[in-house]
N, C-alpha and C. Protein backbone atom coordinates (compact mmCIF):
# COMPACT_ATOMS: atom_id res chain seq x y z
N UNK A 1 22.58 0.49 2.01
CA UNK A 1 21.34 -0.23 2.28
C UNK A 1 20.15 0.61 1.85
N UNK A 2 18.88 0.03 1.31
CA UNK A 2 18.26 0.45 0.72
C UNK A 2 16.80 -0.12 1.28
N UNK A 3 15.70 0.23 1.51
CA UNK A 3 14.08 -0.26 1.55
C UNK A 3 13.45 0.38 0.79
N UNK A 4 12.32 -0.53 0.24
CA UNK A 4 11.15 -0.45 -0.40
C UNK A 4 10.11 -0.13 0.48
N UNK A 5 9.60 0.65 0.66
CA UNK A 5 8.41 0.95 2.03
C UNK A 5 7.23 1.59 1.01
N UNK A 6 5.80 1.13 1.74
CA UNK A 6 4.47 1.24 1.18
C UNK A 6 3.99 2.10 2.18
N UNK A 7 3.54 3.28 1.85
CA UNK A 7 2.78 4.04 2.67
C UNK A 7 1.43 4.97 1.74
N UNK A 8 0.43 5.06 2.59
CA UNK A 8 -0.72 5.83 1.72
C UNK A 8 -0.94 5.24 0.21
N UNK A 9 -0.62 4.00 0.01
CA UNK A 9 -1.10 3.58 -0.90
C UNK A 9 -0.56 3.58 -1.97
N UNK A 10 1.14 4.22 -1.89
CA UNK A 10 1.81 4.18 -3.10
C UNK A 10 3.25 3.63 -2.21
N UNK A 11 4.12 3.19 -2.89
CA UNK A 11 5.46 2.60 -2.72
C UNK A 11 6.71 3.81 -3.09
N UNK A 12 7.89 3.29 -2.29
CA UNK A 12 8.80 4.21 -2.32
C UNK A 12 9.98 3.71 -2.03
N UNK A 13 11.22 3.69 -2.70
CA UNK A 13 12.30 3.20 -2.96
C UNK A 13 13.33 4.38 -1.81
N UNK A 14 13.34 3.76 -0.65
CA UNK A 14 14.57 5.21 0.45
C UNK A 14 15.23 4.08 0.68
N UNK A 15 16.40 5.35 1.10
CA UNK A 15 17.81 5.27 1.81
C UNK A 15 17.71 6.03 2.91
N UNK A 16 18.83 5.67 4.08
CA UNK A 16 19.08 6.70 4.86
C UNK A 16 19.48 8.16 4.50
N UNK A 17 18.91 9.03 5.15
CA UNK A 17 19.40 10.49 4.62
C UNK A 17 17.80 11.11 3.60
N UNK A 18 17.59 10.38 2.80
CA UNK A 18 16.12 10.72 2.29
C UNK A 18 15.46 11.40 2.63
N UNK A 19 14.50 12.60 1.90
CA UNK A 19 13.10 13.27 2.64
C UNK A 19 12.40 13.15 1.36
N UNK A 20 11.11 12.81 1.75
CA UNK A 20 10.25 12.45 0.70
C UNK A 20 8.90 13.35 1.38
N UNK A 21 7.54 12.91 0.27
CA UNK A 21 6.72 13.59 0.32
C UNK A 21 5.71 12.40 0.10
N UNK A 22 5.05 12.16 1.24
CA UNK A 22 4.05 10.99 1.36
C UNK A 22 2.64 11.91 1.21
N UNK A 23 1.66 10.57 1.57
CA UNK A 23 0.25 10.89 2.01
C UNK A 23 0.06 11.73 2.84
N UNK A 24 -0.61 12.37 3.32
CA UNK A 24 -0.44 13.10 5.20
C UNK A 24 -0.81 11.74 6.30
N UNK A 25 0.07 11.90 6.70
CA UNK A 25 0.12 11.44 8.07
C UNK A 25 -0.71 12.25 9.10
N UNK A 26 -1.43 11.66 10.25
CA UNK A 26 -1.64 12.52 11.79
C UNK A 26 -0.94 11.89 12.57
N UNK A 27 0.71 13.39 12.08
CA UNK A 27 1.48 12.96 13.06
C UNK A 27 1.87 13.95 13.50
N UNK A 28 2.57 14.52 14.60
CA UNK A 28 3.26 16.21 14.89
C UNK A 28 4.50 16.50 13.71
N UNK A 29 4.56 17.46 13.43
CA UNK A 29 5.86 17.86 13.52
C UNK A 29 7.24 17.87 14.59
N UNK A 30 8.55 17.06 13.80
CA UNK A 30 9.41 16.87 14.51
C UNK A 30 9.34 15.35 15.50
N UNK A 31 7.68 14.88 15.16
CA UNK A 31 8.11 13.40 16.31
C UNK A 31 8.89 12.15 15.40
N UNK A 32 8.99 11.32 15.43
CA UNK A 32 9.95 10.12 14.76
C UNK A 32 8.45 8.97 14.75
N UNK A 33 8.65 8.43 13.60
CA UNK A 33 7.59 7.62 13.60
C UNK A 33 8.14 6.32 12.69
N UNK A 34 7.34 5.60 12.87
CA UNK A 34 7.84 3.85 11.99
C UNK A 34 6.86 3.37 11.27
N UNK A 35 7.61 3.52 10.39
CA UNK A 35 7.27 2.41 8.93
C UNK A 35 7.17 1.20 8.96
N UNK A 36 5.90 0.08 9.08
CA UNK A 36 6.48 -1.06 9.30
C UNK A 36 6.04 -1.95 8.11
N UNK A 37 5.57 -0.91 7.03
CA UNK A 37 5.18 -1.76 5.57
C UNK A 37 6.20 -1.58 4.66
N UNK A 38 7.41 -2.28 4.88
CA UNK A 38 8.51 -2.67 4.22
C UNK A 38 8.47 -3.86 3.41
N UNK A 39 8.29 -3.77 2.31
CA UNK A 39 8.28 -4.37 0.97
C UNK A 39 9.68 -5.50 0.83
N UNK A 40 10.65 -4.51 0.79
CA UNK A 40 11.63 -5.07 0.80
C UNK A 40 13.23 -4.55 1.29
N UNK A 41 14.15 -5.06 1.54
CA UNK A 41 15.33 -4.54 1.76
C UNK A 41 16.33 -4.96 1.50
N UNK A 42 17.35 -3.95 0.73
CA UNK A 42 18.67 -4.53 -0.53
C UNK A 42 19.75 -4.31 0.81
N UNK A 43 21.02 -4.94 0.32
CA UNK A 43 22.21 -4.59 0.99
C UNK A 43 23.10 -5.38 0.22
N UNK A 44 23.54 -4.39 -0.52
CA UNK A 44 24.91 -5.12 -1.62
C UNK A 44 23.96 -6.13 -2.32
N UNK A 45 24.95 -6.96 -2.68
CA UNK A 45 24.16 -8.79 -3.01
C UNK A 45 22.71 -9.37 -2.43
N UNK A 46 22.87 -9.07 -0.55
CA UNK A 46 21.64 -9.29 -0.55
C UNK A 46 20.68 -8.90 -0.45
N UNK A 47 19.11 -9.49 -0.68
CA UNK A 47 17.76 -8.90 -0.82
C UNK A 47 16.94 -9.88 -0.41
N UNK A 48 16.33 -9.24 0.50
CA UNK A 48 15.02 -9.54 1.59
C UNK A 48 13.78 -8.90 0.97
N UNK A 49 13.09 -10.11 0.50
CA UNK A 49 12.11 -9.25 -0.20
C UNK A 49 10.50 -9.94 0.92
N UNK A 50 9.64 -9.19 1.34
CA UNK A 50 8.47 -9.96 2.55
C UNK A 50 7.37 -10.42 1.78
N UNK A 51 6.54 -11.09 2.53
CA UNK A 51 5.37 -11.82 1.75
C UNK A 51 4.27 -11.81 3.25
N UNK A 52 3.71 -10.55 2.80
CA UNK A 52 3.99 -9.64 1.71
C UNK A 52 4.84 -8.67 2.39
N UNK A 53 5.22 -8.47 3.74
CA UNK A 53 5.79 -7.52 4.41
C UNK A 53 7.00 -8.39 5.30
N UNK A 54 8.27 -7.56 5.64
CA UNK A 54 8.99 -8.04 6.03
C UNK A 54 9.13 -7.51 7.82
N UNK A 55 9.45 -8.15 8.93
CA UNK A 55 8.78 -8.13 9.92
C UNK A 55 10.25 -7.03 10.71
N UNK A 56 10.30 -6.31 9.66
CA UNK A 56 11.40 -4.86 10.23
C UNK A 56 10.79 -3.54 9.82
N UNK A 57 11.27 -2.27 10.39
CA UNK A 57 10.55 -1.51 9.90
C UNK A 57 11.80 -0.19 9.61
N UNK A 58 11.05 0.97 9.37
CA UNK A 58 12.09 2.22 8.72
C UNK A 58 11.95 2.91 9.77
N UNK A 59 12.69 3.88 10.24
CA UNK A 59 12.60 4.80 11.47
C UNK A 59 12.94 6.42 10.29
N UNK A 60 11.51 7.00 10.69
CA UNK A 60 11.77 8.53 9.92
C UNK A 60 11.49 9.48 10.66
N UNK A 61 11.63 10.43 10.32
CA UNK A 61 11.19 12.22 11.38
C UNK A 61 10.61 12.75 10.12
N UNK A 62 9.37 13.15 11.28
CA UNK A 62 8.44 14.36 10.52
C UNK A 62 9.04 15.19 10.39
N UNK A 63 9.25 16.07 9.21
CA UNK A 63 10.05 17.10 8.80
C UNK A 63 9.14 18.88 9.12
N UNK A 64 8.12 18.57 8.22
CA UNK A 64 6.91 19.00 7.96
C UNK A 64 5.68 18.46 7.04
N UNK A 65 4.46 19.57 7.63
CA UNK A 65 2.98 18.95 6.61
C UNK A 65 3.13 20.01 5.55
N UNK A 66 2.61 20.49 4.51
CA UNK A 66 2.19 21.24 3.27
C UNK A 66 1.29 20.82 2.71
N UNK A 67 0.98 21.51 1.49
CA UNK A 67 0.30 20.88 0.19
C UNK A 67 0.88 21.48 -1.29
N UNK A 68 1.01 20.59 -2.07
CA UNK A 68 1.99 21.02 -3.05
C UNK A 68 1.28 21.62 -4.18
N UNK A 69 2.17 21.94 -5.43
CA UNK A 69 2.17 22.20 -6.32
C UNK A 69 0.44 22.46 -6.87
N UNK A 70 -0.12 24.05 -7.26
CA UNK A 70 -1.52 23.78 -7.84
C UNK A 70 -1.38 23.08 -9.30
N UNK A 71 -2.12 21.95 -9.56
CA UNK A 71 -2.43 21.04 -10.70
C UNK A 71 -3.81 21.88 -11.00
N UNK A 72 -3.76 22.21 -12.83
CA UNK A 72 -4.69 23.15 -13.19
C UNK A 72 -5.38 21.42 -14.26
N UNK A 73 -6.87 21.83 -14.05
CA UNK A 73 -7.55 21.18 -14.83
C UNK A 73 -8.23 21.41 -15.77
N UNK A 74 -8.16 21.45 -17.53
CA UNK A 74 -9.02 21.81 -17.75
C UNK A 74 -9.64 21.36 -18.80
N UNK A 75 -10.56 21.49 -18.80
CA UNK A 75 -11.99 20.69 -20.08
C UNK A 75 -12.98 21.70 -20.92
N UNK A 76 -12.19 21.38 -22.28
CA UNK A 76 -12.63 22.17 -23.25
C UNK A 76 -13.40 21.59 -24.48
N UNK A 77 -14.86 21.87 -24.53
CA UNK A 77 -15.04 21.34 -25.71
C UNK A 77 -15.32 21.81 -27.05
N UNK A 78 -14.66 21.88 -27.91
CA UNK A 78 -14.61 22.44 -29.27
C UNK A 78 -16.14 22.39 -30.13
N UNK A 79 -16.34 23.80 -30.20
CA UNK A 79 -17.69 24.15 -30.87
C UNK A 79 -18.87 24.14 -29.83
N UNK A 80 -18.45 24.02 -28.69
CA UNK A 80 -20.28 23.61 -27.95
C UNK A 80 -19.89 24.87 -26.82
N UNK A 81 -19.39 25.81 -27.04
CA UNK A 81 -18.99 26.72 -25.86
C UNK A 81 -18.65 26.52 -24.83
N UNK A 82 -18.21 25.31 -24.39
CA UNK A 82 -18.30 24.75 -23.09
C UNK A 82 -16.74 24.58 -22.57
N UNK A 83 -15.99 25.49 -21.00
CA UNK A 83 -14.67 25.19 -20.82
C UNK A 83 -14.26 25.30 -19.33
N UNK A 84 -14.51 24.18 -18.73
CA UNK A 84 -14.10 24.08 -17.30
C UNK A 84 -12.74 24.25 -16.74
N UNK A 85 -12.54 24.73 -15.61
CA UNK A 85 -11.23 25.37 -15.47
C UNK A 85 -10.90 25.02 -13.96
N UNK A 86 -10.14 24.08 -13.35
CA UNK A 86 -10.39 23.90 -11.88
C UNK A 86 -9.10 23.39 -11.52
N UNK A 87 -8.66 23.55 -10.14
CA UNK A 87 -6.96 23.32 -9.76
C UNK A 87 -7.28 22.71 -8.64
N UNK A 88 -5.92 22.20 -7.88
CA UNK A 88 -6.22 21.07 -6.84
C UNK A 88 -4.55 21.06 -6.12
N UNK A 89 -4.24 21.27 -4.67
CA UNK A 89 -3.43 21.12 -4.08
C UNK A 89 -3.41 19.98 -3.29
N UNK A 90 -2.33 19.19 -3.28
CA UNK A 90 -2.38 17.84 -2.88
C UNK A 90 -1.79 18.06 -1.61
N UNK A 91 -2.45 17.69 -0.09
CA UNK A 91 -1.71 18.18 1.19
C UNK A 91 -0.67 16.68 0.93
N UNK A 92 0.48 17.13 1.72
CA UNK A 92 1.49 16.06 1.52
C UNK A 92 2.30 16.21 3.47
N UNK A 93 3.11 15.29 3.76
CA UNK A 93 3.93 15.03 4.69
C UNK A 93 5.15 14.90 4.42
N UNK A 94 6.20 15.37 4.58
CA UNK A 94 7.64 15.64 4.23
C UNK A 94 8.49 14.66 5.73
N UNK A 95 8.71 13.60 4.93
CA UNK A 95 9.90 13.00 6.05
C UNK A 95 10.97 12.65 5.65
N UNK A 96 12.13 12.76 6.92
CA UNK A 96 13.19 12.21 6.67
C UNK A 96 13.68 11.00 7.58
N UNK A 97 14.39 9.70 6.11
CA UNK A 97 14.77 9.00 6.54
C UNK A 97 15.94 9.16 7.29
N UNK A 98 15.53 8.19 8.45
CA UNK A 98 16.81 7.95 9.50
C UNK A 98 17.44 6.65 10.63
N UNK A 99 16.68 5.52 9.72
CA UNK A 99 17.41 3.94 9.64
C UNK A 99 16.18 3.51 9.49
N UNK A 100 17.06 2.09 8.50
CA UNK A 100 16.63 1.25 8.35
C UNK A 100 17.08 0.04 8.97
N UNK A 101 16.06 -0.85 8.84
CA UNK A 101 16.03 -1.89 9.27
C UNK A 101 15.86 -2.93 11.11
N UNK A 102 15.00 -1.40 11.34
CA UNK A 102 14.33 -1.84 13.09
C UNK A 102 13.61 -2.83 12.87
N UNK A 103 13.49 -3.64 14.26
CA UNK A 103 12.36 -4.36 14.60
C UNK A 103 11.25 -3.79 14.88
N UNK A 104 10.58 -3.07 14.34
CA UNK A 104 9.13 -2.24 14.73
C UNK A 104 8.49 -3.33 15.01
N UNK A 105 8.33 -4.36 13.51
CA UNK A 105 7.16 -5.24 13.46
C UNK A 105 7.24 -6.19 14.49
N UNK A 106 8.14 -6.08 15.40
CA UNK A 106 8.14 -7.30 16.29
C UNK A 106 7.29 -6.93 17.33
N UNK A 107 7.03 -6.11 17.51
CA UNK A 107 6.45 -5.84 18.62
C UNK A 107 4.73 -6.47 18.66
N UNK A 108 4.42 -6.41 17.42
CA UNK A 108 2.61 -6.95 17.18
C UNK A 108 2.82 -8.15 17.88
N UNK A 109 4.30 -9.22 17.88
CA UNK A 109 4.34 -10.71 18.16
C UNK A 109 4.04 -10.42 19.61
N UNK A 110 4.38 -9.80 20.44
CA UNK A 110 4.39 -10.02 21.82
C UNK A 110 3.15 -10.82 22.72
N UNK A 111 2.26 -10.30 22.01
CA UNK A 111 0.71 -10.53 22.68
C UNK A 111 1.05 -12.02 22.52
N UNK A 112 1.49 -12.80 21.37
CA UNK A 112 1.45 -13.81 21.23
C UNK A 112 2.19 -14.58 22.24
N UNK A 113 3.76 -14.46 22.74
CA UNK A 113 4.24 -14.64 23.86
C UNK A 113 3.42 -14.48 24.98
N UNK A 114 2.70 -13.74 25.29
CA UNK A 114 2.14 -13.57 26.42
C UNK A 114 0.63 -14.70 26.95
N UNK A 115 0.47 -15.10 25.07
CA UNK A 115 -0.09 -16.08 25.12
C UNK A 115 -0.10 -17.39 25.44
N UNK A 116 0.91 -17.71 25.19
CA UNK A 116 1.94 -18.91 25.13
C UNK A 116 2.11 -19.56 26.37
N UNK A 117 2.51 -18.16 27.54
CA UNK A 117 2.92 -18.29 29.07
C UNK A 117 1.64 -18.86 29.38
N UNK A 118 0.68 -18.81 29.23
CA UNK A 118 -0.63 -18.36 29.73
C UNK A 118 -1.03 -19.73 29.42
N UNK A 119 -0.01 -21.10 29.08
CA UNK A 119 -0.31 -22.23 28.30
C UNK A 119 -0.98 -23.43 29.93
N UNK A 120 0.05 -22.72 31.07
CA UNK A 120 0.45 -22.79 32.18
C UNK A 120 -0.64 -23.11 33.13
N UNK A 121 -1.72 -22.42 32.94
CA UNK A 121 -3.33 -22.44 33.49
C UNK A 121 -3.68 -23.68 33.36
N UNK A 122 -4.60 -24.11 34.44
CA UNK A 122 -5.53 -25.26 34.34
C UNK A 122 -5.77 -26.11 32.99
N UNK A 123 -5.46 -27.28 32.90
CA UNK A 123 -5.79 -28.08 31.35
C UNK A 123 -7.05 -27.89 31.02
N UNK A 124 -8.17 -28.13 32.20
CA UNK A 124 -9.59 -27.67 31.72
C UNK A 124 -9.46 -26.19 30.86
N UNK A 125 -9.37 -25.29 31.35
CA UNK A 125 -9.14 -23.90 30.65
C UNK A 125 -8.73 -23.74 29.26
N UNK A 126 -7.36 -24.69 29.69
CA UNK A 126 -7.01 -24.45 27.91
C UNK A 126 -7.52 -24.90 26.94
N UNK A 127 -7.98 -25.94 26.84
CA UNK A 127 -9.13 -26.86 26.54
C UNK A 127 -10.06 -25.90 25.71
N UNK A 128 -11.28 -25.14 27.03
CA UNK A 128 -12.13 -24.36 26.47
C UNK A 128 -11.76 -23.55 25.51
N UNK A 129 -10.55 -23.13 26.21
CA UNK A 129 -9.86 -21.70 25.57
C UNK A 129 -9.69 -22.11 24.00
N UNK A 130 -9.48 -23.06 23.68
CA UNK A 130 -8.83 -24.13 22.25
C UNK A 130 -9.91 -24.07 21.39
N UNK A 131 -10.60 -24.55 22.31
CA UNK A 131 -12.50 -25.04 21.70
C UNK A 131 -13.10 -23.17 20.92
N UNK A 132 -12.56 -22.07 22.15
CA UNK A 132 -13.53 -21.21 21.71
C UNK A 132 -12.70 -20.39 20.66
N UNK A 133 -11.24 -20.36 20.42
CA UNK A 133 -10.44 -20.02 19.43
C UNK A 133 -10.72 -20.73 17.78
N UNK A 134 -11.15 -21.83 18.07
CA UNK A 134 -11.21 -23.12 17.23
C UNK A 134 -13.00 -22.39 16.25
N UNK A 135 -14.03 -22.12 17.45
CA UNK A 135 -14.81 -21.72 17.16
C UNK A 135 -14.85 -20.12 16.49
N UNK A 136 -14.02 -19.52 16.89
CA UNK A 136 -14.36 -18.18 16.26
C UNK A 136 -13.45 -18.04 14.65
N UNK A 137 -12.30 -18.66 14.92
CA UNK A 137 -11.75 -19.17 13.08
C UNK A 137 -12.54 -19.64 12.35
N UNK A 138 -13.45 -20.77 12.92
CA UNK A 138 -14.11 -21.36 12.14
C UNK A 138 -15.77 -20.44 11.53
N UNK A 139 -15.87 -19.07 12.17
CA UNK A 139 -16.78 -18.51 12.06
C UNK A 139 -16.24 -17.60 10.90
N UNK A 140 -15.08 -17.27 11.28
CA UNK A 140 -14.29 -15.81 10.45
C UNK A 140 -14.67 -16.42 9.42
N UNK A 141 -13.50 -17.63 9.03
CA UNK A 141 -13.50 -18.34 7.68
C UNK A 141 -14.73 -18.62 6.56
N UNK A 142 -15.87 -18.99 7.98
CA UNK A 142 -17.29 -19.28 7.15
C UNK A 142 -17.90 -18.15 6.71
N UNK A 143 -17.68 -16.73 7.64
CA UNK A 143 -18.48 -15.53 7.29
C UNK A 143 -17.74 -14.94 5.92
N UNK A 144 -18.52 -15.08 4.80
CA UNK A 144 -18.04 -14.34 3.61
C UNK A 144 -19.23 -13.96 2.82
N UNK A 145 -19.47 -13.01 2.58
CA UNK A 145 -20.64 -12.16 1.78
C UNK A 145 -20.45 -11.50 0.48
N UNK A 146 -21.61 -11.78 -0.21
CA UNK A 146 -21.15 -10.65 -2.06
C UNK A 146 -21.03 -9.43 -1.58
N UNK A 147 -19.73 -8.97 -1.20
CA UNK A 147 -19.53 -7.76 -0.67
C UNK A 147 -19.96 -6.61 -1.99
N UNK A 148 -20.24 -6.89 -3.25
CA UNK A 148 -20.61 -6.36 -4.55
C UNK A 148 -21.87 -6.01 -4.17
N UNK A 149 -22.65 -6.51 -3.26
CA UNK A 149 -23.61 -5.97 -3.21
C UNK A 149 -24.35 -4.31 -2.35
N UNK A 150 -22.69 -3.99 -1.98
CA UNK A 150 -22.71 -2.21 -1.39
C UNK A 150 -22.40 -1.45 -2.78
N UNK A 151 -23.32 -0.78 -2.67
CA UNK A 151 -23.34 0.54 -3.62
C UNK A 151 -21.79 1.30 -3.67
N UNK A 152 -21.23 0.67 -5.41
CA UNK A 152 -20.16 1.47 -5.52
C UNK A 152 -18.73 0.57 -5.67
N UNK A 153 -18.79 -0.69 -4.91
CA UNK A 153 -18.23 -2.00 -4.87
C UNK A 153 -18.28 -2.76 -6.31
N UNK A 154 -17.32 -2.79 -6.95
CA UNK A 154 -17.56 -3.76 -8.03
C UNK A 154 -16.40 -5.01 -7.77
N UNK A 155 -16.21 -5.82 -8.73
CA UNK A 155 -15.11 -7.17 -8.51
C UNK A 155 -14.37 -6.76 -8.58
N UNK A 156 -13.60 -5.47 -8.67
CA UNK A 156 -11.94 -5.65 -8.38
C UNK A 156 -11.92 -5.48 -7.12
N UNK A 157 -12.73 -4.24 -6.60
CA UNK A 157 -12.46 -3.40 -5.46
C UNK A 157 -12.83 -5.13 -3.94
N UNK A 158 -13.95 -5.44 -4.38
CA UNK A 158 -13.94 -7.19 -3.85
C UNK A 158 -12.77 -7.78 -3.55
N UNK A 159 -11.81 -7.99 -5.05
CA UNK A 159 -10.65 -8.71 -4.82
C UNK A 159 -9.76 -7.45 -3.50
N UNK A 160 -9.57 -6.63 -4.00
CA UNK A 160 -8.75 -5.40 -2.56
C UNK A 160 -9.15 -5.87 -1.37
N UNK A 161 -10.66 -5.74 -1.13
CA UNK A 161 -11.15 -6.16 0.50
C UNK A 161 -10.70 -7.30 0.69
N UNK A 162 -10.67 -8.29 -0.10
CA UNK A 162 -10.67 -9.68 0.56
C UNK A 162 -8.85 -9.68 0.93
N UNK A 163 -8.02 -9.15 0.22
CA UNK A 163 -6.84 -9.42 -0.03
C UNK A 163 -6.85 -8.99 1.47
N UNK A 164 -7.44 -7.82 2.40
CA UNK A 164 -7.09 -7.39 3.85
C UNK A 164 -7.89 -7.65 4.40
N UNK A 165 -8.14 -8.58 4.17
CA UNK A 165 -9.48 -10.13 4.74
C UNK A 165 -10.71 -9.07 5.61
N UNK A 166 -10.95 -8.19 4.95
CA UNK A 166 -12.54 -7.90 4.88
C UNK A 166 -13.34 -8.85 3.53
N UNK A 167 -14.24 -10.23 4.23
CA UNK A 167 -14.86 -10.55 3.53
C UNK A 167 -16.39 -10.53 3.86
N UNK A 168 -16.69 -9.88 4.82
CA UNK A 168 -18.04 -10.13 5.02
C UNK A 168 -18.90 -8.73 5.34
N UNK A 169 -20.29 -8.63 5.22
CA UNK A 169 -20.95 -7.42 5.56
C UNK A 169 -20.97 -6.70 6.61
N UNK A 170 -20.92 -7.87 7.60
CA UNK A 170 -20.59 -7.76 9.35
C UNK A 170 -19.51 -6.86 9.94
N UNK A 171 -18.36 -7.40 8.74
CA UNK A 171 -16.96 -6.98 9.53
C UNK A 171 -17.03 -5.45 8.65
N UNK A 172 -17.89 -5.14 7.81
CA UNK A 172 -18.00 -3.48 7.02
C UNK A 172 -19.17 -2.96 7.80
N UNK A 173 -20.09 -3.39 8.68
CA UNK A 173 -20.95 -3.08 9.57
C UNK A 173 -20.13 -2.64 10.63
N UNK A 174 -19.00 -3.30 11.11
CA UNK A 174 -18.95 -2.93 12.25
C UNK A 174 -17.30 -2.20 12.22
N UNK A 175 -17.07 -1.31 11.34
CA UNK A 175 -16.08 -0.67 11.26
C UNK A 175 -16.45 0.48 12.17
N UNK A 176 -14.88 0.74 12.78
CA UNK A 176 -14.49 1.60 13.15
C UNK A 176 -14.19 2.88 12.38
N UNK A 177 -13.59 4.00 13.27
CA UNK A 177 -13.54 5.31 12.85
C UNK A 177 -11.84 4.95 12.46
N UNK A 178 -11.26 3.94 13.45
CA UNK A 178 -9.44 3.69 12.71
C UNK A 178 -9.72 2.75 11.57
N UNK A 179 -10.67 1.77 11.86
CA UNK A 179 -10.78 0.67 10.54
C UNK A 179 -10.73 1.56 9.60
N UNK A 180 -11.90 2.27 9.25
CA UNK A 180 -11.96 3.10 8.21
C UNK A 180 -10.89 3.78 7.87
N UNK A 181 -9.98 4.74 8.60
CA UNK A 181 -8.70 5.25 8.27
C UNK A 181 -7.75 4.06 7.77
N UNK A 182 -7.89 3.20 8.30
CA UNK A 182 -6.66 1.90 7.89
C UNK A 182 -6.90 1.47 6.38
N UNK A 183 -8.33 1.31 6.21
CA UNK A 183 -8.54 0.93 4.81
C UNK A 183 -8.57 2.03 4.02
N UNK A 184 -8.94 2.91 4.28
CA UNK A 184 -8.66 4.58 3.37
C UNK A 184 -7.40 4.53 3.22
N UNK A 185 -6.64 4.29 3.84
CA UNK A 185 -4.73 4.59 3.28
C UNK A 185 -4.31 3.60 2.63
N UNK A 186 -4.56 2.35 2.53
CA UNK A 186 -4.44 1.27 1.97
C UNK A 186 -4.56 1.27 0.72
N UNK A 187 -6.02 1.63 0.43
CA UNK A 187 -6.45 1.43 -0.72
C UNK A 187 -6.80 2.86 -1.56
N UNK A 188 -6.22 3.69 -0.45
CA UNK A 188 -6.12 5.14 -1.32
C UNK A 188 -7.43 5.97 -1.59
N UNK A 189 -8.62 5.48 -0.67
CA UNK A 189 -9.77 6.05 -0.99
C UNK A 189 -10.34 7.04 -0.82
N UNK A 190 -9.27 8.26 -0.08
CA UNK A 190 -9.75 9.44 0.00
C UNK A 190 -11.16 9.59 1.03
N UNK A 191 -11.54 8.78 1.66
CA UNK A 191 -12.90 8.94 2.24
C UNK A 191 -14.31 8.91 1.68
N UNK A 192 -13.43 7.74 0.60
CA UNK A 192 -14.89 6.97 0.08
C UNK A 192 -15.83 6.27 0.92
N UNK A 193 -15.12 6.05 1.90
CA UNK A 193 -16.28 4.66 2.53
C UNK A 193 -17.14 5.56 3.29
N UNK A 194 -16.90 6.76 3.60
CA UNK A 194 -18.05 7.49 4.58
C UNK A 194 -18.99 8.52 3.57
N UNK A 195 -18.09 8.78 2.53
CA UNK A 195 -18.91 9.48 1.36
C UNK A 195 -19.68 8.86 0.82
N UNK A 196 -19.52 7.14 0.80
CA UNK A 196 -20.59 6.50 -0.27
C UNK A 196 -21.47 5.77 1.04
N UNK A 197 -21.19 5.83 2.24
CA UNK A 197 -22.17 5.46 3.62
C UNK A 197 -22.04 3.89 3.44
N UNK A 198 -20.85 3.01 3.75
CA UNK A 198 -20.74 1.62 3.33
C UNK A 198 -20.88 1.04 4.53
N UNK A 199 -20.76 2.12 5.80
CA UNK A 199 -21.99 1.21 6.90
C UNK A 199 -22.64 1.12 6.91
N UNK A 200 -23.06 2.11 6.67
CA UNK A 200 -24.93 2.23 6.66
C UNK A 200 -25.35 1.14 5.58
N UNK A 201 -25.04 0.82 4.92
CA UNK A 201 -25.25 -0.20 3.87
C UNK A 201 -25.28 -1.14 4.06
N UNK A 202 -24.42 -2.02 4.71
CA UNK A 202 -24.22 -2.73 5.69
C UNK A 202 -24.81 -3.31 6.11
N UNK A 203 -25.28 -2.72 7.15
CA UNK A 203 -26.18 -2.21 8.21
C UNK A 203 -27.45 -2.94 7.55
N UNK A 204 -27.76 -1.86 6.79
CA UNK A 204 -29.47 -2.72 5.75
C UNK A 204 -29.16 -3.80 5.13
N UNK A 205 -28.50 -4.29 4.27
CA UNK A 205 -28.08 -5.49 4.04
C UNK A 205 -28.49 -6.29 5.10
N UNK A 206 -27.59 -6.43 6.27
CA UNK A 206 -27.93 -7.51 7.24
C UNK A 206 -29.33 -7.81 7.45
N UNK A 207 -29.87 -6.64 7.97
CA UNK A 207 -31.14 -6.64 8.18
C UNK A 207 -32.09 -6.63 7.53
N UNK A 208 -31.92 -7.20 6.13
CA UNK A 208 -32.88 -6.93 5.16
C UNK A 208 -33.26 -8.61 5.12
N UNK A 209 -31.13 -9.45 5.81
CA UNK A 209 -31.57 -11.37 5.37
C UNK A 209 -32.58 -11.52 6.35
């Protein structure tokens, strides 16, 4: 058996037994942690492939953190005296696989069960409750902004946000310190969004309509 798992923004083809070298994680050394952006999963003949994620996850152990290999850079230009010389260690996370195919992802459903029970309450209640669910979809859906208009944002990086349904200025106003980590690993940005200040941007935007 085999998974496809997405982490830090690049994809990775494991098996049980595996140790690989991801993004860094903030995780300890030695704790067990879950993967629950599983792409896909082979077994013989069959293949489970998710859309976009499949609602199981990978179970791995932190092995150790490092940073690898120095990558030398350099820029030389012929006849103008000019020759830059600069290296770069990539910190990395070393884990090993050790099963596939948990229910991690089941666990996000629960709230929803808990919702469900909760059907049980007064008909007036649910009612409201319907009305004010009804109302805040209908707000999400309507709130969408030229997110092109933050410094640094062009139309692809647009198409990325929207794909993890950041479509509006509001919902980049009112990021968090995890939002921000969630979309930094996603989309691989190294800590662009606090280097280029895309709240603060935001922020003036709104207050500028």
């Amino acid at each position: 058996m085999y998974a496809v798992i997405k982490t830090g923004g690049k994809q990775y083809r494991v098996v049980v037994g595996d140790k690989l070298k991801v993004e860094t994680l903030k995780v300890e050394e030695g704790d067990t942690i879950s993967l629950d952006h599983v792409l896909m999963i082979g077994d013989g003949d069959k293949v489970e492939v998710g859309t976009p994620t499949l609602d199981s996850a990978v179970e791995a152990k932190v092995l150790s953190h490092g940073r690898g290999k120095k990558l030398r850079i350099v820029k030389f230009r012929r006849r103008q005296n000019s020759r830059t010389r600069t290296g770069h260690r990539q910190n990395f996370t070393e884990l090993e696989i050790i099963s596939i195919g948990g229910k991690g992802a089941a666990k996000k459903a629960a709230p929803k069960k808990a919702a469900a029970k909760t059907v049980d309450a007064p008909k007036v209640d649910a009612k409201a409750e319907t009305k004010t669910t009804k109302k805040k979809a209908t707000k999400k859906v309507a709130a969408k902004d030229d997110l092109s208009q933050i410094s640094g944002v062009g139309p692809v990086l647009v198409g990325k946000l929207e794909a993890l349904g950041i479509t509006s200025l509001q919902q980049v106003a009112d990021f968090s310190a995890e939002e921000i980590e969630r979309v930094d690993g996603e989309l691989n940005f190294k800590g662009r969004i606090e280097r280029e200040e895309w709240v603060k941007q935001a922020k003036e935007l709104l207050a500028a309509k």
